[in-house]
C-alpha atoms as a PDB file:
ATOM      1  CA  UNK A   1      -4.981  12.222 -11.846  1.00  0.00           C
ATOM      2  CA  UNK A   2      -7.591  14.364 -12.889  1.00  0.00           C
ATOM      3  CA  UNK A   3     -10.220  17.161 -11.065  1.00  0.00           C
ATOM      4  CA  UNK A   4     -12.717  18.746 -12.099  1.00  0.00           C
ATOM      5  CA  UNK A   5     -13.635  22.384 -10.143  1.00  0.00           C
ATOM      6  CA  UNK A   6     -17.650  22.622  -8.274  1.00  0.00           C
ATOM      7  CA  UNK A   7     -17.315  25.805  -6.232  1.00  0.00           C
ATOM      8  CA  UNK A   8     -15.015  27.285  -3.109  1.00  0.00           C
ATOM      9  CA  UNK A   9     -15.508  26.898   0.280  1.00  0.00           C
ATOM     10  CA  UNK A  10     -13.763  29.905   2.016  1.00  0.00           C
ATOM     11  CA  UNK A  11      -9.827  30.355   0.555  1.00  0.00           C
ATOM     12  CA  UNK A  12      -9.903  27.011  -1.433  1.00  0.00           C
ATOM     13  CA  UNK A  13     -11.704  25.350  -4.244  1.00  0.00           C
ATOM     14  CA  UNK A  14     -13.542  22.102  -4.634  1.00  0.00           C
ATOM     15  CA  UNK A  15     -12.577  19.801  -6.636  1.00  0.00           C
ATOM     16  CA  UNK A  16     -13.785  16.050  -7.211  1.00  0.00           C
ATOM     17  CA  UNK A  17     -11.762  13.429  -8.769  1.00  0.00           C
ATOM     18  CA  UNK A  18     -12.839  11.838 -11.713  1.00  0.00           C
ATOM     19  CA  UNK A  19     -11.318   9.060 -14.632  1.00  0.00           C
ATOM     20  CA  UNK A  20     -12.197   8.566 -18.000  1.00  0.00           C
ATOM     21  CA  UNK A  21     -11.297   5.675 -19.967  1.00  0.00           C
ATOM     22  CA  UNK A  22     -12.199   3.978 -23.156  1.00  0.00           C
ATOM     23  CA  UNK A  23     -14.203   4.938 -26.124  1.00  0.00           C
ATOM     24  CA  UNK A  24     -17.358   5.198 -27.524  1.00  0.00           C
ATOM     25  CA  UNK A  25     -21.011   5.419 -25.929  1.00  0.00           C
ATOM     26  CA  UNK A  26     -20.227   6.938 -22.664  1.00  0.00           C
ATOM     27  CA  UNK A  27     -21.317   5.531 -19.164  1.00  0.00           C
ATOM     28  CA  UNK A  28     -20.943   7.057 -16.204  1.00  0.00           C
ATOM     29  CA  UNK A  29     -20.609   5.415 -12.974  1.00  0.00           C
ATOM     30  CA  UNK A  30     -21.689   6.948  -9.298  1.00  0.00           C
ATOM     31  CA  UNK A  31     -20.594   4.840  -6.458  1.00  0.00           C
ATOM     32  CA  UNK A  32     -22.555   3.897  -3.025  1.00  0.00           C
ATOM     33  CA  UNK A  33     -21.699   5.196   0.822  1.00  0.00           C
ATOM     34  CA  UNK A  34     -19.278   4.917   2.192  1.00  0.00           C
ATOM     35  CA  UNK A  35     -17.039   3.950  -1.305  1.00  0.00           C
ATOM     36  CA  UNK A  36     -15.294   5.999  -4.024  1.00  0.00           C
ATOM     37  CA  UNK A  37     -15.684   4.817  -7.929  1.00  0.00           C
ATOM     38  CA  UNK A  38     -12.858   2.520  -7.179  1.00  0.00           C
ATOM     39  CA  UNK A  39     -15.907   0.352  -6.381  1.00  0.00           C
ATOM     40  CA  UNK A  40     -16.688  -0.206  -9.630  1.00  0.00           C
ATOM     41  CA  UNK A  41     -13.032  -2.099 -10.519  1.00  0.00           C
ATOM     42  CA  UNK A  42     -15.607  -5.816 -11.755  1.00  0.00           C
ATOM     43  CA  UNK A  43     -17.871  -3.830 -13.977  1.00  0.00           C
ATOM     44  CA  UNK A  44     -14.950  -1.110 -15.136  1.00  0.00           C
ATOM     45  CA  UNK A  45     -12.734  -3.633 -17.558  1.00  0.00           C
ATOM     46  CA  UNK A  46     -16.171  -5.450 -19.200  1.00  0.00           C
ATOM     47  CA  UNK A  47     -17.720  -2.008 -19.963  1.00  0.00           C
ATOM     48  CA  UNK A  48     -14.541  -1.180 -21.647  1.00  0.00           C
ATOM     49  CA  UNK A  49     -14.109  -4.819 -23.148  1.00  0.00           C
ATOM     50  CA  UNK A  50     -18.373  -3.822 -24.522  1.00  0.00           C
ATOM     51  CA  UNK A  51     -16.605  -0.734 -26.411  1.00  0.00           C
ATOM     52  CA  UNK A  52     -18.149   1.955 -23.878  1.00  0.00           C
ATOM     53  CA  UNK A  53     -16.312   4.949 -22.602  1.00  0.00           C
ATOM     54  CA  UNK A  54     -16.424   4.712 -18.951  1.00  0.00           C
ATOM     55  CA  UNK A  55     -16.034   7.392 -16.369  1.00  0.00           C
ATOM     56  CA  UNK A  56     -16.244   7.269 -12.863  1.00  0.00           C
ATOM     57  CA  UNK A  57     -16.463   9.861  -9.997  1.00  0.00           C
ATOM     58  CA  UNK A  58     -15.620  10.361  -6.491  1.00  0.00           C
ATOM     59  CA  UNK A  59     -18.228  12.039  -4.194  1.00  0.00           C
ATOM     60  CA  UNK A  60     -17.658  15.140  -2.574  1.00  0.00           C
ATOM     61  CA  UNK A  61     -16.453  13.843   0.604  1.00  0.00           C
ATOM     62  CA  UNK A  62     -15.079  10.515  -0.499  1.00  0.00           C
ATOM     63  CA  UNK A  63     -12.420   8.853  -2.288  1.00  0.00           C
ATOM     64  CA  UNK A  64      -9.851  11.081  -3.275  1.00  0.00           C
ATOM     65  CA  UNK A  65     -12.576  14.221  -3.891  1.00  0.00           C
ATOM     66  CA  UNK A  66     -11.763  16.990  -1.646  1.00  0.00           C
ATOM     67  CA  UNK A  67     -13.522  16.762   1.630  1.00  0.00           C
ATOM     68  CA  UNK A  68     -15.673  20.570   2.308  1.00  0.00           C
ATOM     69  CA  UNK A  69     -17.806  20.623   5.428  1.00  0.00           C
ATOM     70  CA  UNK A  70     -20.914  21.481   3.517  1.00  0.00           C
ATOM     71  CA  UNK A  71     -23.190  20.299   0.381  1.00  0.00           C
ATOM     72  CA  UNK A  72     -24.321  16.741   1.316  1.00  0.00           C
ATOM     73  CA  UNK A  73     -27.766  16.743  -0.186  1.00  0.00           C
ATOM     74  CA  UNK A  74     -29.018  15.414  -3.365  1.00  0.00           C
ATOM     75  CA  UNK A  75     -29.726  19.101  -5.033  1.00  0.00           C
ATOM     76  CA  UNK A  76     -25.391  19.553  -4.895  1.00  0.00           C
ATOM     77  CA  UNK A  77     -24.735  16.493  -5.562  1.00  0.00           C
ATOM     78  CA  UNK A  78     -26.586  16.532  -8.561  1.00  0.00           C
ATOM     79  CA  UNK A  79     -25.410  20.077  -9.414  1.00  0.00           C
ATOM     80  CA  UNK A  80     -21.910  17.999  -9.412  1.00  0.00           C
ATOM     81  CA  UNK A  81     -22.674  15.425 -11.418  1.00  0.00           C
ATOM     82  CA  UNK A  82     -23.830  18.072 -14.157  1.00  0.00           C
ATOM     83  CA  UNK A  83     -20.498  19.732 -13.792  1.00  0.00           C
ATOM     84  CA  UNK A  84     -19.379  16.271 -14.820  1.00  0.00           C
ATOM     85  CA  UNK A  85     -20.881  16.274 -17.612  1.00  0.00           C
ATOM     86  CA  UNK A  86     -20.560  19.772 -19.160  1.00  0.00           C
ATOM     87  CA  UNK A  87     -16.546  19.065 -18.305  1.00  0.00           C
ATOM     88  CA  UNK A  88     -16.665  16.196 -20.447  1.00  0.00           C
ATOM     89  CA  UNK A  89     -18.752  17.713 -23.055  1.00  0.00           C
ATOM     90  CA  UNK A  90     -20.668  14.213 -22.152  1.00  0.00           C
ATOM     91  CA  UNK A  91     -24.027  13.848 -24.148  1.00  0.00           C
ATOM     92  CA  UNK A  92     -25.799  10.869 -25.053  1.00  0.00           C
ATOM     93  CA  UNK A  93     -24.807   9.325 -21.576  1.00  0.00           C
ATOM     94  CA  UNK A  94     -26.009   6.091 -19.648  1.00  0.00           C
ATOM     95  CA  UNK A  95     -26.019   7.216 -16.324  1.00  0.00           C
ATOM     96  CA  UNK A  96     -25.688   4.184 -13.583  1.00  0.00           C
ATOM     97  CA  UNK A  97     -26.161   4.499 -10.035  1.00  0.00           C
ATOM     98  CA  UNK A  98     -25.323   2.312  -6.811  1.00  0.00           C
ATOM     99  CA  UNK A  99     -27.078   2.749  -3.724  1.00  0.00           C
ATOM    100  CA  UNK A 100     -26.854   6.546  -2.899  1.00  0.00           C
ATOM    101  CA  UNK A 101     -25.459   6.809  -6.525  1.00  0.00           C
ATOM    102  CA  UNK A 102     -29.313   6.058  -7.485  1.00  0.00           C
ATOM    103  CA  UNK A 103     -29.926   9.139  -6.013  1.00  0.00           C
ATOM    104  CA  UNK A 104     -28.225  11.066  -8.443  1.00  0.00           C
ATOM    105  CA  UNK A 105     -29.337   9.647 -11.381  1.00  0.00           C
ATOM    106  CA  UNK A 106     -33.022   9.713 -10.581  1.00  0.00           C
ATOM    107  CA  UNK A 107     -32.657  13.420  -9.180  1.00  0.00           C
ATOM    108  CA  UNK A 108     -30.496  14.217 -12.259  1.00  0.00           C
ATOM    109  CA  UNK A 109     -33.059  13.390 -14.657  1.00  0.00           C
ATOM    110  CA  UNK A 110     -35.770  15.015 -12.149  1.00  0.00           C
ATOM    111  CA  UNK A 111     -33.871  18.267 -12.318  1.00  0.00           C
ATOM    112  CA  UNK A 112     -32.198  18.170 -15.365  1.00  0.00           C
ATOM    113  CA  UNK A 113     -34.318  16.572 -17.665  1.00  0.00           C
ATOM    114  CA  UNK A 114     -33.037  13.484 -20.070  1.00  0.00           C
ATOM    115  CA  UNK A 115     -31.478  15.637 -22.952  1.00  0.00           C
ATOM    116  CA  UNK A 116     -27.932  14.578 -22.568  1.00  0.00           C
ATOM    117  CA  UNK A 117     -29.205  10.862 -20.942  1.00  0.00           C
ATOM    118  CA  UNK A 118     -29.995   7.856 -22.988  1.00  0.00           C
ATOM    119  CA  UNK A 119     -30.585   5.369 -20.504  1.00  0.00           C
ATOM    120  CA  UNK A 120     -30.617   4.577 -16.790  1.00  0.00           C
ATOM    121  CA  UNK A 121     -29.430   1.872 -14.121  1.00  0.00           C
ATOM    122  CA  UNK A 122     -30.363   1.688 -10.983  1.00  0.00           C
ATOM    123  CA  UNK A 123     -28.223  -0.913  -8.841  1.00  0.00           C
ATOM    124  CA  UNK A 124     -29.191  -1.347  -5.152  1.00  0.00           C
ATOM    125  CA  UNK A 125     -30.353   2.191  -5.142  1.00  0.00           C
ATOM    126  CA  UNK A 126     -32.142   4.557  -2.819  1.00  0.00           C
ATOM    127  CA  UNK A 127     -35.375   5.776  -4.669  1.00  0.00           C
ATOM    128  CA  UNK A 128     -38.185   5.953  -4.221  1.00  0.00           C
ATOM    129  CA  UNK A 129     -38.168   6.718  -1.002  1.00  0.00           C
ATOM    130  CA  UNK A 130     -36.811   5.187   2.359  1.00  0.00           C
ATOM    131  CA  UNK A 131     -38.220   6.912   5.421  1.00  0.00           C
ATOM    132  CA  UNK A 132     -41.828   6.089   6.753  1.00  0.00           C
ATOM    133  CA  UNK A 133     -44.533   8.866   6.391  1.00  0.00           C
ATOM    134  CA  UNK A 134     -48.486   9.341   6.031  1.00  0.00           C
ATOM    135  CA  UNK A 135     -48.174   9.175   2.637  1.00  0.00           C
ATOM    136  CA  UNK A 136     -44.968   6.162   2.418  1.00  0.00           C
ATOM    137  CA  UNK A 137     -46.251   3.824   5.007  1.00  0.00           C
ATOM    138  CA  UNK A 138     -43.721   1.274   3.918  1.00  0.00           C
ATOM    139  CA  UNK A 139     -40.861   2.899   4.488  1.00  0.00           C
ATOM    140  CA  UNK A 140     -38.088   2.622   7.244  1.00  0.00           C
ATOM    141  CA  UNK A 141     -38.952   4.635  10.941  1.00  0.00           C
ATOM    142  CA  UNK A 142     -36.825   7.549  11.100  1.00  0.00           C
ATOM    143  CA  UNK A 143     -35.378   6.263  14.496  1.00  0.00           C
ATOM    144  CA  UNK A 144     -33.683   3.852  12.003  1.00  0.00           C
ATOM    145  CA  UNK A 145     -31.638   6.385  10.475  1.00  0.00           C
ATOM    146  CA  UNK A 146     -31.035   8.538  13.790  1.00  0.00           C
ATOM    147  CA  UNK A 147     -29.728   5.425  15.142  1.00  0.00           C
ATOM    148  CA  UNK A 148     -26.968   5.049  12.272  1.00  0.00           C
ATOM    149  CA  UNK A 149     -25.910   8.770  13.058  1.00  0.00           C
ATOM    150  CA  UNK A 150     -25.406   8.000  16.600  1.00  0.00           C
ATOM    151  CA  UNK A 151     -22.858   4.894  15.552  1.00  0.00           C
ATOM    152  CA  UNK A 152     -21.487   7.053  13.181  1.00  0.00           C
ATOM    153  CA  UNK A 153     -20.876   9.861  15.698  1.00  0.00           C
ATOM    154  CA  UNK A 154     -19.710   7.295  18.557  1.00  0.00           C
ATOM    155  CA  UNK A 155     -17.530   5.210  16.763  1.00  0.00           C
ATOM    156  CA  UNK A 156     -16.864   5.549  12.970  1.00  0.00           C
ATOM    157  CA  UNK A 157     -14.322   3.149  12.216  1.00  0.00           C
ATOM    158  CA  UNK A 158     -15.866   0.135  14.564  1.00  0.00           C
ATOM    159  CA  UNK A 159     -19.459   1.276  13.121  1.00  0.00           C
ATOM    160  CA  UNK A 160     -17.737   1.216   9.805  1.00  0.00           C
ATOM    161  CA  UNK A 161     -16.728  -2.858  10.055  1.00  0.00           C
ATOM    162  CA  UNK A 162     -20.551  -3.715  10.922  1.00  0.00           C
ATOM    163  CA  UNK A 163     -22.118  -1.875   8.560  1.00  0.00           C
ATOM    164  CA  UNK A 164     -19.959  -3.927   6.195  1.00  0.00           C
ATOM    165  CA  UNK A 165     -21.115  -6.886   7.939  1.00  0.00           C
ATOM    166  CA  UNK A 166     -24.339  -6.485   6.092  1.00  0.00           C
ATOM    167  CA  UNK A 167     -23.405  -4.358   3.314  1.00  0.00           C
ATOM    168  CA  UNK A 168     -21.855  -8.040   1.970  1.00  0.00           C
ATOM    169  CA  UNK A 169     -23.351 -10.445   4.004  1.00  0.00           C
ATOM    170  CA  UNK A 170     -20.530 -11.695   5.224  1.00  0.00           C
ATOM    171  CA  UNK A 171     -22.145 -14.414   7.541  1.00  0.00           C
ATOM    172  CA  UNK A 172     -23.848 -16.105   4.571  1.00  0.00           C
ATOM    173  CA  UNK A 173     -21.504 -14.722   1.699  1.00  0.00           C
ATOM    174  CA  UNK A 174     -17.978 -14.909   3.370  1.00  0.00           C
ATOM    175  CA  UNK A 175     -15.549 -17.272   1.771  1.00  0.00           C
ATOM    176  CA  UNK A 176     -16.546 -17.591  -1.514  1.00  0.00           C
ATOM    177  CA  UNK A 177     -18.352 -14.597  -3.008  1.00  0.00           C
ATOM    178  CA  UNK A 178     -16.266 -11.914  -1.305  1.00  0.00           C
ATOM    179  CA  UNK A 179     -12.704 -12.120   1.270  1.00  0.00           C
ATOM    180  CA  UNK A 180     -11.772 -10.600   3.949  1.00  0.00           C
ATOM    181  CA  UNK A 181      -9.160  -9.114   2.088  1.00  0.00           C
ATOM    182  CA  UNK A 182     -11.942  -7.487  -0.236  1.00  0.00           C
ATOM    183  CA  UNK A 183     -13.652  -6.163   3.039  1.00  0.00           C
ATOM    184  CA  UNK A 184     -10.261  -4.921   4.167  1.00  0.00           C
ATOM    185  CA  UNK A 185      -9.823  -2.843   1.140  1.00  0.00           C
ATOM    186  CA  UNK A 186     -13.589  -1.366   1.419  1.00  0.00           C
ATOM    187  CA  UNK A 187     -12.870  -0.718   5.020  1.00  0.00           C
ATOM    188  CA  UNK A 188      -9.876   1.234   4.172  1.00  0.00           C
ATOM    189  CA  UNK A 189     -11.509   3.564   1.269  1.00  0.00           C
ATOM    190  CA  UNK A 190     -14.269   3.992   3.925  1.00  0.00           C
ATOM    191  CA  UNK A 191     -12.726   5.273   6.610  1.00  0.00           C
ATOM    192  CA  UNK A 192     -10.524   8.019   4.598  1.00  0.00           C
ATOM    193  CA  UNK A 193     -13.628   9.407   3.870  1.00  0.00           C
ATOM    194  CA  UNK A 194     -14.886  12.500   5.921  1.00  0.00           C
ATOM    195  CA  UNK A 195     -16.348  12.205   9.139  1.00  0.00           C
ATOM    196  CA  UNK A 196     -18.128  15.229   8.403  1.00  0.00           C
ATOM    197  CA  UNK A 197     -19.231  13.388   4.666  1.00  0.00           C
ATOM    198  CA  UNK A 198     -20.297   9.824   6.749  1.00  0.00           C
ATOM    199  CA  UNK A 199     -22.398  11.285   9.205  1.00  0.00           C
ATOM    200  CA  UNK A 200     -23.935  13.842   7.031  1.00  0.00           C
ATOM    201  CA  UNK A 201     -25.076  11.597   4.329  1.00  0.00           C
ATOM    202  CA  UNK A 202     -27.110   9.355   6.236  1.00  0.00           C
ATOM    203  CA  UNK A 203     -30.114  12.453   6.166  1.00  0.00           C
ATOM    204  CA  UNK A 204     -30.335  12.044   2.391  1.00  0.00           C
ATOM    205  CA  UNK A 205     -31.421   8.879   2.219  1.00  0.00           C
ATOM    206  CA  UNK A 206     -34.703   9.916   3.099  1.00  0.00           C
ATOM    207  CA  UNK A 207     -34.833  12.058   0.428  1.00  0.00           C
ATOM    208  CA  UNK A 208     -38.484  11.753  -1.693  1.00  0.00           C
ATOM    209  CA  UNK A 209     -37.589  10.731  -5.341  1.00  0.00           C
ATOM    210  CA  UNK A 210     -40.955  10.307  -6.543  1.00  0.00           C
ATOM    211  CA  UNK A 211     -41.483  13.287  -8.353  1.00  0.00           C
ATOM    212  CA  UNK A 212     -38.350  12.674  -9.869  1.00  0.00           C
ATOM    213  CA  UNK A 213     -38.913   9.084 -10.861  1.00  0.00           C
ATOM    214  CA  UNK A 214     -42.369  10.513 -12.175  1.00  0.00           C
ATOM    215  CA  UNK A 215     -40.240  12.685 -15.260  1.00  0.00           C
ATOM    216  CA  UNK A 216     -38.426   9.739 -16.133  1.00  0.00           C
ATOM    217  CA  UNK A 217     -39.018   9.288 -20.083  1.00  0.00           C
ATOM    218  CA  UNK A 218     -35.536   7.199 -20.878  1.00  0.00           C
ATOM    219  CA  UNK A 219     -35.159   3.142 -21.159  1.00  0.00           C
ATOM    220  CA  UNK A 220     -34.090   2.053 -16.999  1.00  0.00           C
ATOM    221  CA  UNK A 221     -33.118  -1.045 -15.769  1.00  0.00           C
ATOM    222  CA  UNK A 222     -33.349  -1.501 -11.730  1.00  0.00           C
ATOM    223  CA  UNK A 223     -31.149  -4.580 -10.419  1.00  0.00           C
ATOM    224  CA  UNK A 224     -31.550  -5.446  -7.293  1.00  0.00           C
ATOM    225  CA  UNK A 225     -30.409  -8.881  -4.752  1.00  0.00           C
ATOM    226  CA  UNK A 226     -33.493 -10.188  -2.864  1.00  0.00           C
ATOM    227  CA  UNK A 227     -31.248 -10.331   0.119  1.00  0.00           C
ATOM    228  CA  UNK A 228     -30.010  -6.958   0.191  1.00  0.00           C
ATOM    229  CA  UNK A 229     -30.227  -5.698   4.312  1.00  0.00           C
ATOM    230  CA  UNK A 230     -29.253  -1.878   3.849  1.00  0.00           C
ATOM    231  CA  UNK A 231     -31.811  -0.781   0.913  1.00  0.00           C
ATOM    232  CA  UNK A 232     -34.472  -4.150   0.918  1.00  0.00           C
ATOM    233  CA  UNK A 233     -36.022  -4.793  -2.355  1.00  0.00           C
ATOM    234  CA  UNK A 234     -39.169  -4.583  -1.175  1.00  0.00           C
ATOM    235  CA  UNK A 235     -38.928  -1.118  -0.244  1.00  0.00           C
ATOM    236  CA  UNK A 236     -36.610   0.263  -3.612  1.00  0.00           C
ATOM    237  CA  UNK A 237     -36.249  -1.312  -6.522  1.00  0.00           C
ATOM    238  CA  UNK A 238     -39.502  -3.290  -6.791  1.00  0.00           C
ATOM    239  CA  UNK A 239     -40.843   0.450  -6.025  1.00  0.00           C
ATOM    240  CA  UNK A 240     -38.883   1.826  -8.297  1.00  0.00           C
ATOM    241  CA  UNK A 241     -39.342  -0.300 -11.110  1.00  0.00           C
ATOM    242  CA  UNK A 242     -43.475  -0.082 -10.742  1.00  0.00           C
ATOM    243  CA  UNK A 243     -42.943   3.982 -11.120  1.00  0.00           C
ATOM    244  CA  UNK A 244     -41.516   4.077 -14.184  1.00  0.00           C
ATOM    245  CA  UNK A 245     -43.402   2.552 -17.215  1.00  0.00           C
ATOM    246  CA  UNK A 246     -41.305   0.434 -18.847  1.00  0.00           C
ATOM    247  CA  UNK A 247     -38.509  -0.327 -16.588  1.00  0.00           C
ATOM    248  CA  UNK A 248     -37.021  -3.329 -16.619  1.00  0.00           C
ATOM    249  CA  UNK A 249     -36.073  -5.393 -12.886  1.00  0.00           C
ATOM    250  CA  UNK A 250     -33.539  -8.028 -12.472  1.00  0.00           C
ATOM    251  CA  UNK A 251     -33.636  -9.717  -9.034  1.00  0.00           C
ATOM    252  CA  UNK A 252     -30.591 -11.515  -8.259  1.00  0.00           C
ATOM    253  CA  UNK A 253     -30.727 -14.511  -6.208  1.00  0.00           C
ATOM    254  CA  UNK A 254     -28.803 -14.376  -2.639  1.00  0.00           C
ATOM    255  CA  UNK A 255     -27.702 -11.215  -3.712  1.00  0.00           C
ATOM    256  CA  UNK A 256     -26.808  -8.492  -0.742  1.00  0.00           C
ATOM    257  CA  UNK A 257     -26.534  -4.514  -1.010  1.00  0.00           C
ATOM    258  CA  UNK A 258     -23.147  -5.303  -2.545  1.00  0.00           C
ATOM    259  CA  UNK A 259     -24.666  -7.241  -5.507  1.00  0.00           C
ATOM    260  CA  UNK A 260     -22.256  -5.650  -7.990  1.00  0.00           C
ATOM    261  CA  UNK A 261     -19.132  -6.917  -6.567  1.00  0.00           C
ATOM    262  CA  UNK A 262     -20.381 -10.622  -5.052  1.00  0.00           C
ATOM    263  CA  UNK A 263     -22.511 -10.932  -8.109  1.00  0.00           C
ATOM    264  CA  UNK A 264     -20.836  -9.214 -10.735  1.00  0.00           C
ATOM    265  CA  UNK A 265     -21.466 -11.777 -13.043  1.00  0.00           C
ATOM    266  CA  UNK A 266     -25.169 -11.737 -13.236  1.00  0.00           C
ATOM    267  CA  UNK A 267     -24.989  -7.663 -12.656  1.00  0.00           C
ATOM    268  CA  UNK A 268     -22.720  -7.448 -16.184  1.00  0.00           C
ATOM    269  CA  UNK A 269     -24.796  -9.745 -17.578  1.00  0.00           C
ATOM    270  CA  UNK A 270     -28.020  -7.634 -17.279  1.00  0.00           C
ATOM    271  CA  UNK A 271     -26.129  -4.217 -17.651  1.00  0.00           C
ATOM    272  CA  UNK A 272     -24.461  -4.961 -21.126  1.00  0.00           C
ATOM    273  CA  UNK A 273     -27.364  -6.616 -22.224  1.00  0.00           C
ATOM    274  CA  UNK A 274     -29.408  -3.272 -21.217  1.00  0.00           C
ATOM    275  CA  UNK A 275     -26.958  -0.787 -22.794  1.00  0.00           C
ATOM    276  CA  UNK A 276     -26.860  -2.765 -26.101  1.00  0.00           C
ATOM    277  CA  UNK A 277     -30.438  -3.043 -26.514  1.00  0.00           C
END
């Protein structure tokens, strides 16, 4: 297994977990809440079959990244994803982001500039921005988001299995785009996770990424599933998409939050397509 080192907290260091397979042009996937880049196991082997390198990370917080009570906001996480990517000596990188993963690339390039980024994806992500305000009338009442805390602080594990509910779609989707052993096995990865790391997240998805978006100057792609419930098109990627000249948006049919694992077919499709262009 390998680690790679983003600060202390008190007598111990913090270390994320990270692998890297494959060769040539280098991708690098960042995963959604509540997951770890095992996520990513029906894009991993056709990115590698494509002749990319592909890396994935865990979260601080998640997966099998240590677990510090402290630096769940989109500035650190960022700040990790760069020590990513000076540990790898990555340049040149497609950087591709699922729901709060979206986060990271859009602040990444907002903070960081595109010097070591040749493209972007944005799957199911957060930007632009999620929370209603004077100037975001569209987005989601904050009571929305308090409300998650409070099921998160009640009851993780039960609040957990119906957040998955409509992560999937499981009442329309159930059966024959995803099992319940599939659910099982996100459940599981979900609930390791840090209680501290579950609860604290929720505040940065109202993070503003339009000033970020608003630097972009790379090729981006934005795939989304019209029936996503946890991050709705209408609010993300169709904004998303409209911010950046250029972008390119892929709607999927039917497809919920999860679009990358019960539509992985029509999300490789448009990603390989994207990185060979």
């Amino acid at each position: 297994m390998a680690f790679f080192n983003v600060g202390t907290e008190n007598s111990t260091t913090i270390q994320l977990y990270y692998e890297d397979h494959g060769s040539g042009s280098p991708v690098v996937l960042m995963h959604g809440f509540p997951l770890s880049g095992a996520s990513w196991e029906k894009q991993l082997s056709p990115l590698l079959a494509a002749g990319h390198r592909v890396i994935t990370y865990d979260r601080r917080g998640f997966g099998r990244s240590d677990q510090p009570a402290s630096g769940y906001d989109y500035d650190t996480f960022t700040a990790d994803l760069h020590a990513l990517l000076e540990h790898l000596g990555l340049d040149e990188v497609s950087l591709v982001g699922f729901s709060m993963g979206g986060g990271e690339v859009a602040r990444y390039v907002g903070t960081h500039g595109s010097d070591r980024v040749k493209r972007a994806v944005f799957i199911s992500a957060v930007p632009p921005y999620l929370v209603k305000a004077d100037d975001n009338p569209v987005g989601a009442p904050p009571e929305v988001f308090a409300g998650i805390k409070a099921g998160i602080a009640a009851d993780r594990p039960s609040f957990l299995t119906g957040f998955f509910e409509n992560f999937f779609n499981l009442d329309v989707l159930q059966g024959t785009a995803i099992t319940p052993q599939a659910v099982q096995m996100n459940w599981n990865v979900a609930v390791a996770a840090s209680p501290i790391a579950t609860y604290a997240c929720v505040d940065t998805w109202g993070t503003d990424f339009r000033a970020d978006l608003a630097k972009f100057n790379i090729p981006v792609l934005v795939i989304h599933g019209d029936e996503d419930r946890i991050v709705p098109l209408p609010l993300s990627g169709e904004r998303t998409a409209a911010s950046i000249p250029g972008a390119q948006l892929v709607v999927v049919p039917g497809g919920p939050h999860a679009v990358a694992w019960t539509h992985a077919e029509a999300v490789n499709a448009a990603l390989l397509a994207f990185l060979a262009e």
